[in-house]
Protein backbone atom coordinates (compact mmCIF):
# COMPACT_ATOMS: atom_id res chain seq x y z
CA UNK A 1 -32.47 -17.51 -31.97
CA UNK A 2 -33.49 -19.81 -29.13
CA UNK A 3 -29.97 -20.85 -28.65
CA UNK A 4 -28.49 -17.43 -29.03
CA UNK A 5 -30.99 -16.64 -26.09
CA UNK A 6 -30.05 -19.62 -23.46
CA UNK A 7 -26.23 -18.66 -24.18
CA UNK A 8 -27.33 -15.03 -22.96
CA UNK A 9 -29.03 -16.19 -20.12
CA UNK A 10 -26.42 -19.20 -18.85
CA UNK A 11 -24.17 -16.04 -19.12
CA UNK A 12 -26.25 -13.62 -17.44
CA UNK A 13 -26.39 -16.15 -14.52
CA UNK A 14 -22.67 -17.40 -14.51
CA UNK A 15 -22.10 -13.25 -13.95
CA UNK A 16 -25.01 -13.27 -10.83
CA UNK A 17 -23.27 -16.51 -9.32
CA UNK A 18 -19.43 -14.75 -9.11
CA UNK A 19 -20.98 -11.58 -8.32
CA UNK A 20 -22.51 -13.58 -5.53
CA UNK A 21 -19.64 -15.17 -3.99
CA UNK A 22 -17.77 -13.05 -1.60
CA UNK A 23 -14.24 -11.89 -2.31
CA UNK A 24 -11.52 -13.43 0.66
CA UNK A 25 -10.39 -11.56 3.37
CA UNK A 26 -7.13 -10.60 4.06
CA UNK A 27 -6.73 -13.21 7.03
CA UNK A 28 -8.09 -15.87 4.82
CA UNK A 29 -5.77 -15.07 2.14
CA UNK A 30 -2.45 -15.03 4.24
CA UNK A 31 -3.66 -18.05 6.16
CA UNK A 32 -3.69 -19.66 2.48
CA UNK A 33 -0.67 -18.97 1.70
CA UNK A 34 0.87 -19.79 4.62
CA UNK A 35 -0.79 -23.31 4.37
CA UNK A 36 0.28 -23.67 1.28
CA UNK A 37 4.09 -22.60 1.32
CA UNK A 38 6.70 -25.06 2.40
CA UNK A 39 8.13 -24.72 5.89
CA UNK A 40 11.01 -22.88 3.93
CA UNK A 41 9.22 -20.76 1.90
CA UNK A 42 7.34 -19.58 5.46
CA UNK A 43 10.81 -18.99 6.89
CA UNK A 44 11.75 -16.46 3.75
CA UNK A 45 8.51 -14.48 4.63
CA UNK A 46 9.04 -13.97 7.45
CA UNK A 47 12.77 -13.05 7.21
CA UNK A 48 11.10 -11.04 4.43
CA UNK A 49 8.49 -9.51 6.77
CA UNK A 50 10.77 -8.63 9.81
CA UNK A 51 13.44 -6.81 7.08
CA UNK A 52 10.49 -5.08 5.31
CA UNK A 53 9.39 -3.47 8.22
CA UNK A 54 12.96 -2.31 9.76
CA UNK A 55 13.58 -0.82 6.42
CA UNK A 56 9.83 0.87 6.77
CA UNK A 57 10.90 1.97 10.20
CA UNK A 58 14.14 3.38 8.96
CA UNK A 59 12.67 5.12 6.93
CA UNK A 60 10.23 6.80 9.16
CA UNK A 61 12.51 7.98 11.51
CA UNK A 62 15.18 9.03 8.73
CA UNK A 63 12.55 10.69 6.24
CA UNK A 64 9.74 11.87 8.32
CA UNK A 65 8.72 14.92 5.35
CA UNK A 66 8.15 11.90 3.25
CA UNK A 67 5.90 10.40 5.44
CA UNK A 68 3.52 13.66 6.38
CA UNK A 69 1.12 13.27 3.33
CA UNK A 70 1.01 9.86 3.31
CA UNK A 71 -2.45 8.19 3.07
CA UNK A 72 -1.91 5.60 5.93
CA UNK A 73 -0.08 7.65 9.03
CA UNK A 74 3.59 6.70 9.72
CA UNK A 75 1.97 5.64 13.44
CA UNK A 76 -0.07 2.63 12.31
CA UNK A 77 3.50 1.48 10.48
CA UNK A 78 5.13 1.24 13.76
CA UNK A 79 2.08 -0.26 15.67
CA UNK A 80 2.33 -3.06 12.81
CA UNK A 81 6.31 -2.94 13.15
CA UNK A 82 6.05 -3.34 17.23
CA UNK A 83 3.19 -6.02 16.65
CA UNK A 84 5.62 -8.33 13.63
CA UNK A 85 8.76 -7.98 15.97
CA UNK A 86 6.42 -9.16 19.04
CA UNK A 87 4.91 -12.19 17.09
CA UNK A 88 7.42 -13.45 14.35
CA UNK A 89 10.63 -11.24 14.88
CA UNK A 90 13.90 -12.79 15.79
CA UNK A 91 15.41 -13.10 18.96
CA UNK A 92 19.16 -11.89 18.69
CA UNK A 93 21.25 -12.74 21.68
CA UNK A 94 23.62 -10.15 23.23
């Protein structure tokens, strides 16, 4: 019984101590993975990235009806569009 107790209580307090730590942000976590991705895998995100968010943008301007009820409004898509193309988005000479 006294054993059956102590493996209750090391799990009651293995529970507290993850409950305690504090989940990652969402800049901590991209940082991360940035860090850890070769210098080619951070080239595909990007690429990735800037294509996402023409396609997102595309479809905004080509589908608005679909975009009315959304939960996040179409205008915070193109602030984050305007904001990737600024930062990370590809030059493309004329």
């Amino acid at each position: 019984m006294l054993r059956h107790n102590s493996v209750r209580i090391l799990t009651s307090q293995l529970k507290l101590n993850s409950m305690k730590r504090k989940s990652k942000t969402n800049d901590q976590m991209l940082i991360e993975l940035i860090k850890s991705n070769s210098p080619m895998q951070n080239a595909l995100l990007r690429e990735r990235i800037v294509a996402i968010m023409g396609i997102t943008v595309n479809s905004i301007n080509n589908e608005p009806d679909k975009w009315v009820n959304m939960m996040i409004h179409p205008s915070l898509y193109l602030e984050l569009n305007d904001n990737v193309n600024d930062k990370i988005g590809f030059l493309l000479n004329n």
